[in-house]
Protein backbone atom coordinates (compact mmCIF):
# COMPACT_ATOMS: atom_id res chain seq x y z
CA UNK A 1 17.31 21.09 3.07
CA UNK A 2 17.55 18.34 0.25
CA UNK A 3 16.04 18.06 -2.78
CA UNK A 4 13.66 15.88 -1.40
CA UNK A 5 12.90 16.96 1.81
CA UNK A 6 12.04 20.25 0.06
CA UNK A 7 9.39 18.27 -2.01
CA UNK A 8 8.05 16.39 0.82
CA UNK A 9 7.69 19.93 2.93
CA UNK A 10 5.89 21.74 0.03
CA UNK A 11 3.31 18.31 -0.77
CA UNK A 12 2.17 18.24 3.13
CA UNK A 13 1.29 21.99 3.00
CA UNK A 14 -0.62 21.66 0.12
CA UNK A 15 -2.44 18.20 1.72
CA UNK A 16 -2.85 20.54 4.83
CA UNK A 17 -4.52 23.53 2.77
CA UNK A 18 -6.49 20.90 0.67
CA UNK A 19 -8.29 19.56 4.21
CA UNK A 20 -8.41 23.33 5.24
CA UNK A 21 -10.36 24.27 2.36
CA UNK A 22 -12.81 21.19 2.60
CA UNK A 23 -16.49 21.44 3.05
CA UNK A 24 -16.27 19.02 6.01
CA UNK A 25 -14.71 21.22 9.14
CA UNK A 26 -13.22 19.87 12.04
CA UNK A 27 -15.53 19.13 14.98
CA UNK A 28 -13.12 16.43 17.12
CA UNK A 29 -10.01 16.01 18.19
CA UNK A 30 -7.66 13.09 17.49
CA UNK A 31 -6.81 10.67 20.21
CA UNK A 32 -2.78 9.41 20.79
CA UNK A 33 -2.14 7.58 18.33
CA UNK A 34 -1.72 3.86 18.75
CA UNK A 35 0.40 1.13 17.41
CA UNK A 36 -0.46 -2.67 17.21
CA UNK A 37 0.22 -5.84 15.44
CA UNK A 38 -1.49 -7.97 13.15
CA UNK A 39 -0.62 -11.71 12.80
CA UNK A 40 -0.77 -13.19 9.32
CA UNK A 41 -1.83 -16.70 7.75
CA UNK A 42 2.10 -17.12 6.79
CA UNK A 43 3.34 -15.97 10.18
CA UNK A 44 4.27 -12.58 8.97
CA UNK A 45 3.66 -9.83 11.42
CA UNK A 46 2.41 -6.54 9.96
CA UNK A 47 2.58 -3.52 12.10
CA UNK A 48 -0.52 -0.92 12.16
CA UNK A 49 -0.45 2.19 13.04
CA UNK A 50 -4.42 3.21 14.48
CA UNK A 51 -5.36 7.69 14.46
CA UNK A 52 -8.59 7.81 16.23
CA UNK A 53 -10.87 10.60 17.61
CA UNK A 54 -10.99 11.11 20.87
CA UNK A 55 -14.55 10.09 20.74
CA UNK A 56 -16.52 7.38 21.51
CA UNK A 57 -16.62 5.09 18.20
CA UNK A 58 -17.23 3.62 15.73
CA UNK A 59 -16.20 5.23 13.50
CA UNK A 60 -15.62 5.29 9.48
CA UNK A 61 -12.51 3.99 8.99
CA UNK A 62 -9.92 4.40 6.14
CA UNK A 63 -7.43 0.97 5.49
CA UNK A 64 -4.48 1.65 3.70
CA UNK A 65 -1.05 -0.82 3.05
CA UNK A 66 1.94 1.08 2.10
CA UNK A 67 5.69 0.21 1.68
CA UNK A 68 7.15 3.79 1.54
CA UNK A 69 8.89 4.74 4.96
CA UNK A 70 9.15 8.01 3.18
CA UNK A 71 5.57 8.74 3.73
CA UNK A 72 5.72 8.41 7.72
CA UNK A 73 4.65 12.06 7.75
CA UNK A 74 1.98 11.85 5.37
CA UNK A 75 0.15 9.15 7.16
CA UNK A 76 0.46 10.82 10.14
CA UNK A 77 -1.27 13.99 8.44
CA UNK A 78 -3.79 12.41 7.00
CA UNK A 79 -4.92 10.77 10.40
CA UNK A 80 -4.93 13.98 12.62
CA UNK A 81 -6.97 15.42 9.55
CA UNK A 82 -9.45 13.02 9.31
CA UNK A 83 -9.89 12.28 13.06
CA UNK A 84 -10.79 15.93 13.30
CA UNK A 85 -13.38 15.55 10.77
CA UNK A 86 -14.70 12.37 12.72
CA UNK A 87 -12.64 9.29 10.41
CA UNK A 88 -10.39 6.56 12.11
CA UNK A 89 -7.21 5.86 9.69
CA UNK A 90 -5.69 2.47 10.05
CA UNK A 91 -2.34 2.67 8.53
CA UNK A 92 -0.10 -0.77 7.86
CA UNK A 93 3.14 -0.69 6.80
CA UNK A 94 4.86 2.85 6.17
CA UNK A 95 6.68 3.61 9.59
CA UNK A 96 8.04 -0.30 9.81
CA UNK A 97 7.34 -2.53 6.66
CA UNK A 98 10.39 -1.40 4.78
CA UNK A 99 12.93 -3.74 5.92
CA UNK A 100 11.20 -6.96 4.68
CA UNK A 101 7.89 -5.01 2.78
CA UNK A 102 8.89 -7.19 -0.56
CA UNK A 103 9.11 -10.65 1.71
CA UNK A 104 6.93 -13.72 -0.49
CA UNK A 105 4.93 -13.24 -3.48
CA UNK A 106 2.66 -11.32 -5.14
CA UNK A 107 -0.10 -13.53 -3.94
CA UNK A 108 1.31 -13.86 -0.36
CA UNK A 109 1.23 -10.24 -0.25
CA UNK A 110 -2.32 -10.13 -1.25
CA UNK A 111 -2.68 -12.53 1.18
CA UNK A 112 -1.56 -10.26 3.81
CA UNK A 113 -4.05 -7.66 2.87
CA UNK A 114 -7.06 -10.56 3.21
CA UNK A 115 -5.95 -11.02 6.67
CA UNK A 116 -5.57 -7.38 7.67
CA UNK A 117 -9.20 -6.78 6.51
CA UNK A 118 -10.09 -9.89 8.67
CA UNK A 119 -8.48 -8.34 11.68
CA UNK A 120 -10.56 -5.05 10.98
CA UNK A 121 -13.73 -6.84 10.65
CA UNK A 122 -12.95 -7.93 14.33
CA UNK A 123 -12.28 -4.26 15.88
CA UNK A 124 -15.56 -2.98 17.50
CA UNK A 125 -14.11 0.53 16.80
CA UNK A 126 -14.74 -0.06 12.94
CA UNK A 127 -17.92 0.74 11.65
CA UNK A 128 -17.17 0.39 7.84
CA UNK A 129 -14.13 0.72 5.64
CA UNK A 130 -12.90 2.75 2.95
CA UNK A 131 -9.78 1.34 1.11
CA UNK A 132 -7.42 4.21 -0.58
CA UNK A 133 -4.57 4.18 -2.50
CA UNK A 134 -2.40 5.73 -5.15
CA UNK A 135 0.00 4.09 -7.54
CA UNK A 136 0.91 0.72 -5.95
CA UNK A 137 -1.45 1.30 -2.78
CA UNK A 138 -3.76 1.34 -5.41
CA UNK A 139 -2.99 -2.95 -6.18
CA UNK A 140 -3.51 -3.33 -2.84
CA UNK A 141 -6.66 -2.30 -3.15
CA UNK A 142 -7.48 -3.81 -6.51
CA UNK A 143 -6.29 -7.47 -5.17
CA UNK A 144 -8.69 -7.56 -2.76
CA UNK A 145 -11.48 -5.67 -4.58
CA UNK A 146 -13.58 -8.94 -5.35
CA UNK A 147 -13.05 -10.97 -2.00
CA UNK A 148 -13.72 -7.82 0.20
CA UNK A 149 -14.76 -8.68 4.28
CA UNK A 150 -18.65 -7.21 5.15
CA UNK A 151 -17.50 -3.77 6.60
CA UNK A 152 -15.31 -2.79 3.67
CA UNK A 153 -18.09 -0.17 2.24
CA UNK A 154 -16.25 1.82 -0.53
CA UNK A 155 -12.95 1.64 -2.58
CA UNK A 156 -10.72 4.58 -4.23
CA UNK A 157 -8.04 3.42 -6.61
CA UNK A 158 -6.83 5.64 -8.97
CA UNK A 159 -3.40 5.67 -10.99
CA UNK A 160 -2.75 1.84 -11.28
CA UNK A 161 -4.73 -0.68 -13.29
CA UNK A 162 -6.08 -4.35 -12.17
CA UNK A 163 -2.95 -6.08 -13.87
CA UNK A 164 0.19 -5.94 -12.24
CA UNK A 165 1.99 -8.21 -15.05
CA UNK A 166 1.00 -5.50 -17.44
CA UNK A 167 2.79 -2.32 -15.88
CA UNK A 168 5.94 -4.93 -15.60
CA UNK A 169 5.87 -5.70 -19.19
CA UNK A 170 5.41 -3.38 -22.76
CA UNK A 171 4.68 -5.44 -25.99
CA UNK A 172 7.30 -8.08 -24.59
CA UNK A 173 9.62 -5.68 -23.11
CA UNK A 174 10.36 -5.32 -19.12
CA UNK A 175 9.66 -1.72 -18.37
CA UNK A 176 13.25 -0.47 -16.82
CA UNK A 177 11.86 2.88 -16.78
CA UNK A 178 9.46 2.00 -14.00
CA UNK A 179 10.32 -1.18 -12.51
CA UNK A 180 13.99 -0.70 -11.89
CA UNK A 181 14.01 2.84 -11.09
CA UNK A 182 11.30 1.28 -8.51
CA UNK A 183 13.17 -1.28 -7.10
CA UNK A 184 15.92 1.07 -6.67
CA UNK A 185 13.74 3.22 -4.82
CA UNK A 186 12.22 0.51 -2.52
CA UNK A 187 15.05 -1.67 -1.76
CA UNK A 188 14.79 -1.51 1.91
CA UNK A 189 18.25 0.01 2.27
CA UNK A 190 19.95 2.96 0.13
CA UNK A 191 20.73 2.12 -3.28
CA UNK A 192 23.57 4.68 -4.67
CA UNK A 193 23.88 3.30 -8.20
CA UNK A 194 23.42 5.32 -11.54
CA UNK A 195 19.86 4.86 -12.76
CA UNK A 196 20.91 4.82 -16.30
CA UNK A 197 24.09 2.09 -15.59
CA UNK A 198 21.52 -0.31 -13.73
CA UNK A 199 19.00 -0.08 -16.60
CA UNK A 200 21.35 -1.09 -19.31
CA UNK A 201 23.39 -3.93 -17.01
CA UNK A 202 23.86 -7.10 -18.24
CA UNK A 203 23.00 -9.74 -17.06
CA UNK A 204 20.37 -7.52 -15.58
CA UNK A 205 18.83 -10.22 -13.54
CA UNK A 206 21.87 -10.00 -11.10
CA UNK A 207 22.10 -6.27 -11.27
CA UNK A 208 20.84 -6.07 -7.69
CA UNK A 209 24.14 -7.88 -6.40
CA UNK A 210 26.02 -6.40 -8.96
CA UNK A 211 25.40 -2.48 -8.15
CA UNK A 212 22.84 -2.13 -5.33
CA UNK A 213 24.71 -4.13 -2.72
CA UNK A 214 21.87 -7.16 -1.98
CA UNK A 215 19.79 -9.66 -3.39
CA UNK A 216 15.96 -8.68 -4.40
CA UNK A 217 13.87 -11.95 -5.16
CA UNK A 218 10.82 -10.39 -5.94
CA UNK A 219 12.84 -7.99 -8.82
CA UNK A 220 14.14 -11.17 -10.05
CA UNK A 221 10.56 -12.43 -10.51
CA UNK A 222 9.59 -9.77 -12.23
CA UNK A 223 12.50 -10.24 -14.74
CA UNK A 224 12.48 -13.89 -15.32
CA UNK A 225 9.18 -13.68 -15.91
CA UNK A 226 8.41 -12.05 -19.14
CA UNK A 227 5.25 -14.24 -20.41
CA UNK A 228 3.63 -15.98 -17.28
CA UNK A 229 2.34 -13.48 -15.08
CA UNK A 230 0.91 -16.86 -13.17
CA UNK A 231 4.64 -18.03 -11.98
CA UNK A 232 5.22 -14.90 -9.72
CA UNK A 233 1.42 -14.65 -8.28
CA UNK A 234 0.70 -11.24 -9.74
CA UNK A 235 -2.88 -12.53 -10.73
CA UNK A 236 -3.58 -14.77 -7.72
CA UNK A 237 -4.67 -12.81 -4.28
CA UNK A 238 -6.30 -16.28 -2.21
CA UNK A 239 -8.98 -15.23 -0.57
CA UNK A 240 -9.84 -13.35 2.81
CA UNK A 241 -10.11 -14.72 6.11
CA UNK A 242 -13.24 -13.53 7.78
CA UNK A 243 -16.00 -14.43 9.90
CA UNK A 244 -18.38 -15.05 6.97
CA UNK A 245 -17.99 -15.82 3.17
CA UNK A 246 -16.12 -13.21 1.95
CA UNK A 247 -17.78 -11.19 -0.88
CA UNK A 248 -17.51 -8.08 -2.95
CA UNK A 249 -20.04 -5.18 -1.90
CA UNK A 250 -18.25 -2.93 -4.89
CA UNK A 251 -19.43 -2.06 -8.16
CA UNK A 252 -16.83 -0.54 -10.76
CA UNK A 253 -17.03 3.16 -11.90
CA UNK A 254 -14.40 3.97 -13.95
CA UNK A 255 -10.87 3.64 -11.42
CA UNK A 256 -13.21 4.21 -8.42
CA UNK A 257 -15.22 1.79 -6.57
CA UNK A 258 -18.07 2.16 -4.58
């Protein structure tokens, strides 16, 4: 067993003995699991994967976008977890967005996670949302925090501010330590390169082609970027398609909204 799949085993036992040791006990039990696709504004098809009880609905429903195929199993935990304890968890984006998960722009992105909010507004299986994340699920919750559709009820962020120009960028410098090690992470295909040799490459705006074997865009962005957060979207999320005016129904509490 590798390194990693070592890490991933222990982390879903503890998840596992964290729901075990919860208050709320399991009274149902989860329905197949379904798969489905959601069309967006820009054409772009998102895949979601939908864990419900096998009980009539509706039902609570967690919303979360992810780009990590390396959290397939995690997802899939978390939804037979919290369909036993009577939740529906709506899933976008971790079994199938990582060959194209970094396709447009910041704000086409948030874009994307308007319109999957619209498409939940329309399922008669939703009764209200919660929107989760961690780290960068967090953003994707933050850059749609103040156009929100009417069901989303509730919002936990936690580990990632409201600014994603700010975690790029440290008193004028580009945070390698973060941002490439990132990229090299979330590619969409296996990078192999020395973390330390990418970091100090110059020109490092070409250190994708140079070492990692293909072209990212959006890393580009990031790095030709370095005083107008504007010119690559990261402030700008548009606004959410939905059947009436969209509008926040959040109130701020430290990194948690509800």
């Amino acid at each position: 067993m590798s390194d990693a799949d070592d890490f991933m085993t222990r982390y879903l036992n503890n998840i596992t003995s964290q729901y075990e040791s919860s208050r709320f006990k399991p009274e149902y039990e989860p329905a197949e699991p379904e798969t489905t696709k959601v069309t967006c504004r820009d054409g772009v098809e998102l895949t979601v994967d939908i864990f419900r009880p096998a009980t009539p609905g509706p039902y609570p429903t967690i919303v979360v976008r992810c780009p990590y195929p390396q959290q397939v199993e995690l997802w899939k935990l978390h939804g037979e977890h919290l369909n036993r304890r009577g939740y529906a968890w709506c899933a976008n984006g971790a079994a199938h967005l990582h060959l194209r998960r970094h396709v447009g722009t910041e704000r086409q992105r948030a874009q994307r996670r308007c319109d999957l909010l619209a498409w939940c507004e329309h399922q008669d299986w939703i009764d209200v949302i919660g929107l989760w994340g961690t780290s960068y699920l967090s953003l994707t919750c933050w850059t749609v925090a103040d156009i929100t559709t009417p069901k989303v009820a509730s919002i936990c962020a936690n580990h990632y501010g409201t600014d994603r120009f700010a975690s790029a960028y440290q008193k004028g410098s580009f945070r390698c330590d973060v941002l490439t090690a990132w990229a090299m992470q979330n590619a969409g295909y296996p990078v192999d390169a020395d973390y330390m040799k990418s970091a100090l490459h110059l020109p490092q705006m070409s250190v994708d082609e140079d070492m990692w074997g293909g072209r990212l865009d959006w890393y580009r962005d990031w790095i030709s970027h370095p005083k107008d957060a504007d010119a690559t979207g990261m402030r700008d999320s548009g606004d959410c398609s939905s059947p009436s005016p969209p509008r926040s129904r959040c109130r701020c509490s430290s990194t948690r909204l509800v």
